[in-house]
Protein backbone atom coordinates (compact mmCIF):
# COMPACT_ATOMS: atom_id res chain seq x y z
CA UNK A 1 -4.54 -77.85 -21.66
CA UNK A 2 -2.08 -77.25 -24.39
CA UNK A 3 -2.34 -74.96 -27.35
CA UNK A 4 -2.49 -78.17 -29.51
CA UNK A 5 -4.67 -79.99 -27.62
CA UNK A 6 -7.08 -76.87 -27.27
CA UNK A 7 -7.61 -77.26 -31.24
CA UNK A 8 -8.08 -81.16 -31.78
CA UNK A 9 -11.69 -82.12 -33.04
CA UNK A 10 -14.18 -83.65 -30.77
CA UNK A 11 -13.79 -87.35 -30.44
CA UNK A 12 -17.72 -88.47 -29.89
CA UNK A 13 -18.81 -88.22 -33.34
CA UNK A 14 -17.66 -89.72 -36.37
CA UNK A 15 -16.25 -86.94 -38.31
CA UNK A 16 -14.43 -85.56 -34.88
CA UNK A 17 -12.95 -89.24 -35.07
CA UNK A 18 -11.52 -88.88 -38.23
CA UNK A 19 -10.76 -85.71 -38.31
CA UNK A 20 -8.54 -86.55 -35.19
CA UNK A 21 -6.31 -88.65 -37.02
CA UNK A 22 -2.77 -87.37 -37.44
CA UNK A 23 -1.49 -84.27 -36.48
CA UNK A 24 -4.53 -81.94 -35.08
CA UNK A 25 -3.10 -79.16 -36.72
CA UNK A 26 -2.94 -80.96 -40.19
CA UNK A 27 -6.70 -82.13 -39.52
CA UNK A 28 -8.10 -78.91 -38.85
CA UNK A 29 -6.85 -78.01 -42.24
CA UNK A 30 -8.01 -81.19 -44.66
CA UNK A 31 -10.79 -81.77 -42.43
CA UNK A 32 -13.18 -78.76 -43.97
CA UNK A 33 -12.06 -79.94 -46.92
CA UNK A 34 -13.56 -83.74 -46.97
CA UNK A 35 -16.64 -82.32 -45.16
CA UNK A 36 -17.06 -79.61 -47.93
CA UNK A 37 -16.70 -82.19 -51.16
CA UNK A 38 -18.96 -84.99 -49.34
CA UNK A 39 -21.79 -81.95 -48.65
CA UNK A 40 -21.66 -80.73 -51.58
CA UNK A 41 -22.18 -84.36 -53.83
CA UNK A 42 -24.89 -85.03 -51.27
CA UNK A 43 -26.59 -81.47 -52.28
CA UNK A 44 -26.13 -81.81 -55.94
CA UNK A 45 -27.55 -85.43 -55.73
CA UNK A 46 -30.36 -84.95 -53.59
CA UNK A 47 -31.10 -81.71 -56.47
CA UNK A 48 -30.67 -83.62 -59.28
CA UNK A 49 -33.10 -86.46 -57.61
CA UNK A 50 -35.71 -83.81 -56.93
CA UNK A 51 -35.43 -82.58 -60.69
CA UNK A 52 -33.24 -84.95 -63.30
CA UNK A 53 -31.85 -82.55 -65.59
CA UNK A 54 -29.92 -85.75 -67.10
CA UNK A 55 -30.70 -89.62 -67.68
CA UNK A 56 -30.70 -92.14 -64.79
CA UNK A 57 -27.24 -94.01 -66.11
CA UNK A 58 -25.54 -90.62 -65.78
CA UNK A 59 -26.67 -89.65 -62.50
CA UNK A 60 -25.28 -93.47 -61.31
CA UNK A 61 -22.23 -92.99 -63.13
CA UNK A 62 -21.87 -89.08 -61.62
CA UNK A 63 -22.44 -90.97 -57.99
CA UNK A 64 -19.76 -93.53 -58.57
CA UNK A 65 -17.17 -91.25 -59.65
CA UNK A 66 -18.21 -88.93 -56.32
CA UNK A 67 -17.34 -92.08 -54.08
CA UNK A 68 -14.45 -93.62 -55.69
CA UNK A 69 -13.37 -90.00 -55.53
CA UNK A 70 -14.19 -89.15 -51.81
CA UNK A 71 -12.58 -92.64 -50.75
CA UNK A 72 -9.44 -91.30 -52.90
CA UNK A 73 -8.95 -88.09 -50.96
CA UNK A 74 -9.44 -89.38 -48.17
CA UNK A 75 -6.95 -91.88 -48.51
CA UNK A 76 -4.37 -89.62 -49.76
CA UNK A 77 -4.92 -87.09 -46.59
CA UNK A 78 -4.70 -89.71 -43.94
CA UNK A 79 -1.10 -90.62 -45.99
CA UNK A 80 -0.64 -86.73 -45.53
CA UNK A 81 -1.47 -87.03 -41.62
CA UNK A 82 1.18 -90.01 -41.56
CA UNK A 83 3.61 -87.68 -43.07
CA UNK A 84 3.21 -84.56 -41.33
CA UNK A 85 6.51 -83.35 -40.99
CA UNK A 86 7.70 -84.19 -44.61
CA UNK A 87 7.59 -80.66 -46.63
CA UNK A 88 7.71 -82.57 -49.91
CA UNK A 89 5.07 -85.21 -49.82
CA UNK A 90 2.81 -82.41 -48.50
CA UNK A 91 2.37 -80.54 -51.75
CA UNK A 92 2.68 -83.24 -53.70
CA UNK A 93 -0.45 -85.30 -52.36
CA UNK A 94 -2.13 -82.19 -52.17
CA UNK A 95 -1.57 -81.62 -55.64
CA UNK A 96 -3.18 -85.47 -56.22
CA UNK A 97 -6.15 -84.56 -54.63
CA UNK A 98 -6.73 -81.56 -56.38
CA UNK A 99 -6.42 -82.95 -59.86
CA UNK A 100 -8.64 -85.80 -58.60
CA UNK A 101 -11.37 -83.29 -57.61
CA UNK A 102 -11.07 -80.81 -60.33
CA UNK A 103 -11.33 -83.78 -62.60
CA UNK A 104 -14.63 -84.98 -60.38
CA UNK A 105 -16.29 -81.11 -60.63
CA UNK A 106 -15.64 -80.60 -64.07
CA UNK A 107 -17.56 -83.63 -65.33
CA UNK A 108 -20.08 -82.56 -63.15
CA UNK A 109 -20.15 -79.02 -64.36
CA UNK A 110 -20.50 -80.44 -68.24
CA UNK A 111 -23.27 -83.15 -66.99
CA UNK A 112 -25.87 -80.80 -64.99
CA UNK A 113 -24.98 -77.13 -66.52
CA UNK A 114 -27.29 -76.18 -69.21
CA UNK A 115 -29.53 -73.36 -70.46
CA UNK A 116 -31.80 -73.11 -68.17
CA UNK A 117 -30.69 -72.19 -64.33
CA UNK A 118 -32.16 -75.63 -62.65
CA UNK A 119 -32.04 -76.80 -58.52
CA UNK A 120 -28.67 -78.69 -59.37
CA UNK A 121 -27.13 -75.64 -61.24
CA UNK A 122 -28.30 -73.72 -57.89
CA UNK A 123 -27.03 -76.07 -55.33
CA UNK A 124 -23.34 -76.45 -57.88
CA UNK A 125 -22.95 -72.27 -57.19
CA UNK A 126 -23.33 -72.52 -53.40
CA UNK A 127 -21.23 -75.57 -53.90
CA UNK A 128 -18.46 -74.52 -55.48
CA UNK A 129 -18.77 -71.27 -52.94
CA UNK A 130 -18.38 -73.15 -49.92
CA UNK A 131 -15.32 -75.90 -52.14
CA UNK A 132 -13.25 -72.61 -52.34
CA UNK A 133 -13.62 -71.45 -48.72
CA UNK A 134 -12.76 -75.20 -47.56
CA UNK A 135 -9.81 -75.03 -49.79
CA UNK A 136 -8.75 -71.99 -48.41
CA UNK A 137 -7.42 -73.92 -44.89
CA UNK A 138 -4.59 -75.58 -47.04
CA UNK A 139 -3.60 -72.43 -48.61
CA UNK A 140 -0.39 -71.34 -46.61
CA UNK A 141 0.73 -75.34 -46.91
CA UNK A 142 0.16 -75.83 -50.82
CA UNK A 143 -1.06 -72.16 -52.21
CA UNK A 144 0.02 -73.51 -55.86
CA UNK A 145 -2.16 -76.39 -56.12
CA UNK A 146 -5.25 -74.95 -54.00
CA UNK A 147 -5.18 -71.90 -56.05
CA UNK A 148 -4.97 -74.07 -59.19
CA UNK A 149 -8.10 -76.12 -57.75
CA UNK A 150 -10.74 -73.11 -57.40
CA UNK A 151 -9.28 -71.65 -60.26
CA UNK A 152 -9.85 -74.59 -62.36
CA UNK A 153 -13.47 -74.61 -60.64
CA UNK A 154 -14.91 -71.43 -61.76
CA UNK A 155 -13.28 -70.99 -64.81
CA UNK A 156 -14.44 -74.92 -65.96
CA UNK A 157 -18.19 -73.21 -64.29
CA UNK A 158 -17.91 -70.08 -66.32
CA UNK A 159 -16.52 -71.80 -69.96
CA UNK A 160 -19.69 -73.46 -69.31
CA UNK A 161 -21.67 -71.32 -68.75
CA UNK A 162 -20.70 -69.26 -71.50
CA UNK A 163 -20.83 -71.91 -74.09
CA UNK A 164 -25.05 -73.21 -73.46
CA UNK A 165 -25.88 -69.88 -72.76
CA UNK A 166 -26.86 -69.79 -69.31
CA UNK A 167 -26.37 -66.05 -68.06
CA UNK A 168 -25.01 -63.05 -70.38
CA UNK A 169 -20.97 -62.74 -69.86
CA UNK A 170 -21.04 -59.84 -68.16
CA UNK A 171 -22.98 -62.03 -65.01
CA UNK A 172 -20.42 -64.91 -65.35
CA UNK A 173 -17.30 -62.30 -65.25
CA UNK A 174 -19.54 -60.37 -62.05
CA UNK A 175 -20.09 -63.79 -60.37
CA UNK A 176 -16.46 -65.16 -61.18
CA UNK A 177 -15.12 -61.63 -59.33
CA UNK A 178 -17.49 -62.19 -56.17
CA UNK A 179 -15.69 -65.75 -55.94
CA UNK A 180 -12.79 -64.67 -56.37
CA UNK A 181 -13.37 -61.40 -53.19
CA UNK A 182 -14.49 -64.38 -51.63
CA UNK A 183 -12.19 -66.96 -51.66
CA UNK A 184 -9.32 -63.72 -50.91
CA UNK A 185 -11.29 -63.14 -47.67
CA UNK A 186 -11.00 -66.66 -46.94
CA UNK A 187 -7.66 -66.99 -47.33
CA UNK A 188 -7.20 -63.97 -44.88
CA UNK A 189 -9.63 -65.93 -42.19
CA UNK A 190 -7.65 -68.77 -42.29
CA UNK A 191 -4.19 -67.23 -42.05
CA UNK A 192 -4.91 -65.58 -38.94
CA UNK A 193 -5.73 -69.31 -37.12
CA UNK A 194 -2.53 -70.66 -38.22
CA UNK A 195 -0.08 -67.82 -36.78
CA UNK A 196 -2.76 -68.31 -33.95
CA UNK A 197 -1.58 -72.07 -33.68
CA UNK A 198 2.23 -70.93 -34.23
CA UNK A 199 1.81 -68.89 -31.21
CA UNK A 200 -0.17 -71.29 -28.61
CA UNK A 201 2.14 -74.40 -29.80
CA UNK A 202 5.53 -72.11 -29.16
CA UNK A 203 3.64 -70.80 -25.64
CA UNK A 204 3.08 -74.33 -24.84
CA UNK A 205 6.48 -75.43 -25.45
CA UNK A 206 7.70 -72.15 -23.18
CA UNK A 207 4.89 -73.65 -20.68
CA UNK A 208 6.47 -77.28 -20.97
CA UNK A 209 10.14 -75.83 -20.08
CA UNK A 210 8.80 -73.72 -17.52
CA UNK A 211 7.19 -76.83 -15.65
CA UNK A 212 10.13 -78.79 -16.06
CA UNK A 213 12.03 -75.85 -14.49
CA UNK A 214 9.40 -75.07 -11.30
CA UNK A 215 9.49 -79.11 -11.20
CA UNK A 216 13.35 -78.94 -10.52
CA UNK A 217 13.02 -76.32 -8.52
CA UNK A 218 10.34 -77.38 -6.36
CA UNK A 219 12.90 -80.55 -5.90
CA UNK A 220 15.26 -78.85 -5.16
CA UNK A 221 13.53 -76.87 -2.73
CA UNK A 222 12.45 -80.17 -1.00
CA UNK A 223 16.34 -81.89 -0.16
CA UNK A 224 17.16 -78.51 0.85
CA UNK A 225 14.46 -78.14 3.72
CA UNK A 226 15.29 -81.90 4.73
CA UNK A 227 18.80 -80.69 5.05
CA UNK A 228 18.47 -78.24 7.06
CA UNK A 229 15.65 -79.99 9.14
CA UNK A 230 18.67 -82.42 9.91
CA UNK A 231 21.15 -79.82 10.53
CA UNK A 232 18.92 -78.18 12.32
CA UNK A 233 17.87 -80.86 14.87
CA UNK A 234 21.46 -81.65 15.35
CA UNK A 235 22.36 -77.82 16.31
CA UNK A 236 18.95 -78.14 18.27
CA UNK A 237 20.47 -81.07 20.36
CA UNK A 238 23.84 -79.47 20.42
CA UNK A 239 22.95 -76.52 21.53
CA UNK A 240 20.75 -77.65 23.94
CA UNK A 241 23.91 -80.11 25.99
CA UNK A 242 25.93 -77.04 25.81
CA UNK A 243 23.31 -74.78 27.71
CA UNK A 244 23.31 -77.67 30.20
CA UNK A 245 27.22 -77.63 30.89
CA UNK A 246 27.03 -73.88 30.75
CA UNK A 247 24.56 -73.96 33.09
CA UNK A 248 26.45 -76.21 35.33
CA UNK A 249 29.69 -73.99 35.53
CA UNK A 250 27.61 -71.07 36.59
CA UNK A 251 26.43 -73.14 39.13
CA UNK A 252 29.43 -74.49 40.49
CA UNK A 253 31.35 -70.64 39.98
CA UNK A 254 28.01 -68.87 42.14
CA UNK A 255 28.71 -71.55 44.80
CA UNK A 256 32.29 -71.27 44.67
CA UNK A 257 31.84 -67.51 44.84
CA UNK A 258 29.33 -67.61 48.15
CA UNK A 259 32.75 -70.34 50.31
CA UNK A 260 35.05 -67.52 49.47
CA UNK A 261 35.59 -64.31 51.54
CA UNK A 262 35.28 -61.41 49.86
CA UNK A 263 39.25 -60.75 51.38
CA UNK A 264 40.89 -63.79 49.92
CA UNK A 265 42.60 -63.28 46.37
CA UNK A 266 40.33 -65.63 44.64
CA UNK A 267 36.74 -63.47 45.18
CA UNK A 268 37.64 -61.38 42.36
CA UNK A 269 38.47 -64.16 39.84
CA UNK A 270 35.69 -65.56 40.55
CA UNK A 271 33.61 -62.55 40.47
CA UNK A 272 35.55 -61.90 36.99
CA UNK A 273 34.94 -65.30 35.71
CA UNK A 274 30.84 -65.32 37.02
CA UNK A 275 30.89 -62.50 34.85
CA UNK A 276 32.48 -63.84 32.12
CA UNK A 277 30.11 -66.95 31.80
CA UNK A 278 27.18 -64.53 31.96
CA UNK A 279 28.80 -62.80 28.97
CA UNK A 280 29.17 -66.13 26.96
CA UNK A 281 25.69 -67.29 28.02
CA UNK A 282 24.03 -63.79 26.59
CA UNK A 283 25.94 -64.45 23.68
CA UNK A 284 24.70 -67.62 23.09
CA UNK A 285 21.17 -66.78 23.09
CA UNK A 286 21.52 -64.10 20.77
CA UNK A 287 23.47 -66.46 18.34
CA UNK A 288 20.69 -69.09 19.01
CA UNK A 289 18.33 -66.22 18.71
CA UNK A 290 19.70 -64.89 15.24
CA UNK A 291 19.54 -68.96 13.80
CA UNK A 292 16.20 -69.09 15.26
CA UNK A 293 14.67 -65.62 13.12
CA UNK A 294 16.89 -66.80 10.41
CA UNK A 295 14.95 -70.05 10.03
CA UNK A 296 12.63 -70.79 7.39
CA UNK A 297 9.76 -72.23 8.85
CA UNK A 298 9.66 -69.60 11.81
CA UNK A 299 6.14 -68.26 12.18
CA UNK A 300 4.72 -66.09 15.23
CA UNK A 301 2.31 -67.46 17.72
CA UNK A 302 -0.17 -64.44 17.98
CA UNK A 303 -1.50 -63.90 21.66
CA UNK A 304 -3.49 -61.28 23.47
CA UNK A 305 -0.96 -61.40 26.56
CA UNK A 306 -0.63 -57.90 29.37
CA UNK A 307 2.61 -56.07 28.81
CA UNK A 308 3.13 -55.96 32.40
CA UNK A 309 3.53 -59.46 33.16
CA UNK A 310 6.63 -59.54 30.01
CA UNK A 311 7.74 -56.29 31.39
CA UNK A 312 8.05 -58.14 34.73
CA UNK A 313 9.95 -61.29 33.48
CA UNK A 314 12.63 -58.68 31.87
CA UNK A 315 12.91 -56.78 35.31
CA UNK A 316 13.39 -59.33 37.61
CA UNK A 317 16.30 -61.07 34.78
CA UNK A 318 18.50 -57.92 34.55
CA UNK A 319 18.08 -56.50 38.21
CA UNK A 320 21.28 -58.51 39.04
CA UNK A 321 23.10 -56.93 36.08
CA UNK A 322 21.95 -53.07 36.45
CA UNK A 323 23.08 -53.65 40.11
CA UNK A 324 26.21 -54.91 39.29
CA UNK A 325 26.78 -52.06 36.57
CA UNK A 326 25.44 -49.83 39.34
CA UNK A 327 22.68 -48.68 37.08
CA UNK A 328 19.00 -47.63 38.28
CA UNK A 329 16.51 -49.65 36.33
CA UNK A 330 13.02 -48.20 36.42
CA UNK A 331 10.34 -50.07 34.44
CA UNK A 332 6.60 -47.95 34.77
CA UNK A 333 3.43 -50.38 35.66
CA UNK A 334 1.33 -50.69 32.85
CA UNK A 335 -2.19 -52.17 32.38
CA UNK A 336 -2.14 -52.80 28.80
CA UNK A 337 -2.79 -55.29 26.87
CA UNK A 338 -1.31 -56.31 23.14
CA UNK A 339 -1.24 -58.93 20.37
CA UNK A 340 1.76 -60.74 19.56
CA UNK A 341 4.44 -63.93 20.00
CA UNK A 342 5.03 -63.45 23.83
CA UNK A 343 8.08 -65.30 23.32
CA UNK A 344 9.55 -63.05 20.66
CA UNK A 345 8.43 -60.17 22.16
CA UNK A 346 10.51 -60.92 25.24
CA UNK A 347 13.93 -61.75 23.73
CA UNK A 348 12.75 -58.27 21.44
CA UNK A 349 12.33 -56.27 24.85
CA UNK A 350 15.67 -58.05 26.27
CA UNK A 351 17.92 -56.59 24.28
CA UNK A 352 17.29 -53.74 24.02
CA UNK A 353 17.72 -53.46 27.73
CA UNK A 354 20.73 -55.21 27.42
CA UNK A 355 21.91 -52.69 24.65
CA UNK A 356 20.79 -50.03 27.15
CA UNK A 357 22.44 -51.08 29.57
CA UNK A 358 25.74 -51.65 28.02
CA UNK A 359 25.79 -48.18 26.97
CA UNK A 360 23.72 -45.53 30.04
CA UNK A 361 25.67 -43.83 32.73
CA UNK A 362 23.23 -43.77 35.60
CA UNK A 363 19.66 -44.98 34.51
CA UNK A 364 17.70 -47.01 31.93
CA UNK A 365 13.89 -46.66 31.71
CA UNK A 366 11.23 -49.35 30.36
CA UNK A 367 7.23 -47.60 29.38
CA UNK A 368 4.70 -48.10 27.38
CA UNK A 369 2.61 -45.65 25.63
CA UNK A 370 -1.30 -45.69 24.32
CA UNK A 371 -1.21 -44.23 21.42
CA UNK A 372 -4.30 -44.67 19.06
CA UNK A 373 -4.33 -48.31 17.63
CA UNK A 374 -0.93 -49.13 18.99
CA UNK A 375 0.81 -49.16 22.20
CA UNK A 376 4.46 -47.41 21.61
CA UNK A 377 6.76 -49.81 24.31
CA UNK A 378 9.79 -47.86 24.77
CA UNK A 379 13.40 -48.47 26.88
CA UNK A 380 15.47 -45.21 27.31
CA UNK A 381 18.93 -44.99 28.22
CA UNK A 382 21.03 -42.10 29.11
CA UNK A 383 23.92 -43.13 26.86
CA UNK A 384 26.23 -41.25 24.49
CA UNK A 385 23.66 -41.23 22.17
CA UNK A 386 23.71 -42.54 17.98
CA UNK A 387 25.36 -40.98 15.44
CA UNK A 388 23.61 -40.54 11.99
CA UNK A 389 26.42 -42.70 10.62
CA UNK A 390 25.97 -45.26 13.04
CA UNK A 391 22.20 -45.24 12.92
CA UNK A 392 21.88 -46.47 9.38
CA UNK A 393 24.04 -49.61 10.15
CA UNK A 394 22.68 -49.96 13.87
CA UNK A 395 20.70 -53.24 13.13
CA UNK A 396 23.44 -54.88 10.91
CA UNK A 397 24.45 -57.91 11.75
CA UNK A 398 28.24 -58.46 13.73
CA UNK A 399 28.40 -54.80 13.94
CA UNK A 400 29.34 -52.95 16.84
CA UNK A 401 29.93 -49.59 18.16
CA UNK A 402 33.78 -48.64 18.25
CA UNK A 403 33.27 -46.43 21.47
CA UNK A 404 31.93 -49.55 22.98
CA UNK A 405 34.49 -51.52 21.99
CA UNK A 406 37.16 -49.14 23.44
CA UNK A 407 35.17 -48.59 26.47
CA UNK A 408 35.70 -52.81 27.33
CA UNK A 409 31.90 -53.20 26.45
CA UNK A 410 32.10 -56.12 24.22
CA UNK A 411 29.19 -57.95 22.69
CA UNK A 412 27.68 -60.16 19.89
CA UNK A 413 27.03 -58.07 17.24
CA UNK A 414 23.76 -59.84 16.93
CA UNK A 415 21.52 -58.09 19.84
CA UNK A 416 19.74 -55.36 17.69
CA UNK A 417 19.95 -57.56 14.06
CA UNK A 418 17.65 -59.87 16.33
CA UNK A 419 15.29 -56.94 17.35
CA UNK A 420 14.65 -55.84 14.30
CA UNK A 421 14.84 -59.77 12.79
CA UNK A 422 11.85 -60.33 15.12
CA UNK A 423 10.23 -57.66 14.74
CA UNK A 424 9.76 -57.45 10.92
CA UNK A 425 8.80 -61.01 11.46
CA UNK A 426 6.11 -59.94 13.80
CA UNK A 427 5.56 -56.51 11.63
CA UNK A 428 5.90 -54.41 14.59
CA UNK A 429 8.18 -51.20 12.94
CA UNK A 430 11.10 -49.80 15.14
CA UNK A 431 12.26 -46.67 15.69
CA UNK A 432 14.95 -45.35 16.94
CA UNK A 433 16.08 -41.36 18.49
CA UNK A 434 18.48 -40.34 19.77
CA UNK A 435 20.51 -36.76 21.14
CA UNK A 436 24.31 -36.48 21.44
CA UNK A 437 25.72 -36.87 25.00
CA UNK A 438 21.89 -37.26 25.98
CA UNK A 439 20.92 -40.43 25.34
CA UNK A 440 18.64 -43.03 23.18
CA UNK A 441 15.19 -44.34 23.27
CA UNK A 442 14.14 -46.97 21.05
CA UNK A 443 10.22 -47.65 20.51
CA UNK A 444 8.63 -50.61 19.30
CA UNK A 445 4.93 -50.30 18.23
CA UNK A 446 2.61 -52.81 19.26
CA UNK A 447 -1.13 -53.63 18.11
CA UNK A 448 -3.47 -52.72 20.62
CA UNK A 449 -6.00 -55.50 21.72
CA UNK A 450 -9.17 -55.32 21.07
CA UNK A 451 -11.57 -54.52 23.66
């Protein structure tokens, strides 16, 4: 709901219905008003009913003037509503209806103010009380002509008073100061709505923008994911016809590989060039790998699943490589079990034993630990070990060590960015320590499952 809409009238009635007319803002301010002057006949005239102080032509006459009057303002403030943003017919039919009323309340002041303090002179007081607090609402809009309309009401109330003797002056100057406290205190009340209203109506125009803006956003936001869901199925499908055909050449270079003799020339080209495609094909998967934790709508598939059985899978995949490397490769039995995306874990736990080893001299070991809560899976290497420098950019992506580099141990520059991709996405922290000329050990720490 907005700031102007939180102040309109209520619409079931018929004063919420008219008051509703216009601008909401201008209503709450003219509406008091035409409530206060048709109360106030009705009181006087119900008084003077009760106990004529006057003669029955008089009284009509009084009751004419009251509704030729009332139908008069309120003509001229619905013309005021249909002008709201005009500064200069504002005042100026403001000023109309003041003259019209001060005219109306000073005839009535002569008719029913006399000597003696009657019901009508009674109800005229509380009257005129509640006619200056109404005009107080249209006091920061017209001051001039709503101060010259209570003005004109109290001093027309006290000149009468004075003259048929009603109350010693010293009572009419103590009740004219009261007004006037009055009315001051009114005018205060009513300020503090209005820079109320200035506020809500610029907070709801602030509101509007920021809609429009989270609108355009939220658009925005919307072609962008279908985007990439098309580029992304296309990469899916492209990706997946090259695994095929480099699938396929592995095939066809094992088999060629098993015809030759290991004394013809060829066997080490082809040895060289198995080797090779195994290089390309790790790279791929971490470059698949790094799109895959990049992607938006990745989310982790939460299992209870035993470590050994992953621990297993990654055994039995780089048993050809450690051989080849002539590396030991020891990976403890565990019985433990943890929560987590199997799947993520996995290509986690792969490379670091790929980083490992790419890097050890003799052995590479793969444990897990029970420690509290957690379970602390670790793979040690016997490597060169991490320097400081290098272990603040370890998990960057496309980096790579220099020693590595110069040693003919080439890779991706994607293997540990995906580690620690996955495993912030899984919220499983990584550590890593590590000795000079002694080697590396990098722990991931797991959520224990519950028993």
């Amino acid at each position: 709901m907005s700031a102007q809409e939180d102040l309109q009238w209520p619409t079931h009635s018929l004063f919420g219905k008219l008051l509703e007319a216009g601008s909401p803002s201008l209503g709450r301010s003219w509406g008091p008003n035409q409530i206060a002057f048709l109360v106030a006949n009705l009181a006087i005239g119900l008084a003077e009913l009760t106990g004529p102080t006057g003669s029955c032509w008089a009284f009509l006459l009084w009751l004419l003037s009251a509704l030729t009057i009332g139908g008069a303002r309120a003509s001229l403030y619905f013309a005021i509503t249909r002008h709201a943003e005009s500064r200069r017919r504002y005042p100026r039919l403001v000023a109309v209806i003041s003259v019209l009323s001060t005219v109306h309340w000073l005839w009535t002041v002569w008719l029913y103010v006399g000597s003696e303090l009657t019901d009508t002179i009674g109800m005229l007081l509380i009257s005129f009380v509640m006619l200056s607090l109404a005009a107080t609402r249209v006091w920061t809009r017209s001051p001039v002509a709503s101060g010259a309309y209570v003005a004109a009401l109290w001093a027309g109330l006290s000149l009468r008073a004075y003259q048929v003797d009603l109350v010693s002056p010293e009572v009419i100057i103590a009740g004219d100061v009261i007004a006037g406290v009055i009315t001051w205190l009114g005018i205060l009340a009513a300020r503090q709505p209005k820079a109320s209203l200035a506020h809500g109506i610029e907070a709801d125009r602030m509101f509007a923008k920021m809609t429009e803006v989270k609108e355009t956003l939220e658009q925005r936001v919307d072609d962008t994911a279908s985007i990439l869901e098309q580029r992304s199925n296309f990469f899916a499908g492209a990706s997946h016809d090259f695994k095929q055909r480099l699938h396929a050449m592995k095939l066809m270079g094992y088999s060629a590989l098993a015809e030759v003799p290991q004394e013809h020339p060829a066997h080490a080209t082809l040895i060289r060039m198995s080797a090779e495609m195994q290089e390309l094909e790790h790279y791929f998967n971490e470059v698949l790998d790094f799109a895959r934790v990049e992607a938006i709508d990745t989310k982790p598939q939460r299992q209870v699943i035993p470590l050994q059985r992953l621990m297993q899978k990654v055994d039995l995949h780089f048993e050809a490589v450690a051989a080849t490397r002539n590396v030991r490769m020891h990976v403890r039995p565990t019985g433990l079990l943890v929560e987590t995306d199997p799947a993520m874990l996995q290509r986690i736990l792969e490379n670091l034993v790929s980083n490992a080893l790419k890097f050890t001299r003799s052995g590479v070991l793969v444990a897990a630990r029970k420690r509290g809560d957690f379970v602390m899976l670790e793979v040690w290497d016997q490597g060169p070990g991490v320097s400081d420098e290098l272990r603040a950019r370890i998990f960057d992506a496309f980096h790579e060590d220099a020693s590595a580099a110069a040693d003919g141990q080439r890779g991706s520059g994607l293997g540990l960015t995906v580690v620690k991709r996955f495993a912030d996405r899984l919220r499983h922290p990584v550590t890593i320590q590590s000795r000079p000329a002694k080697g590396t050990v990098f722990r991931v720490q797991l959520p224990a499952a519950r028993s």
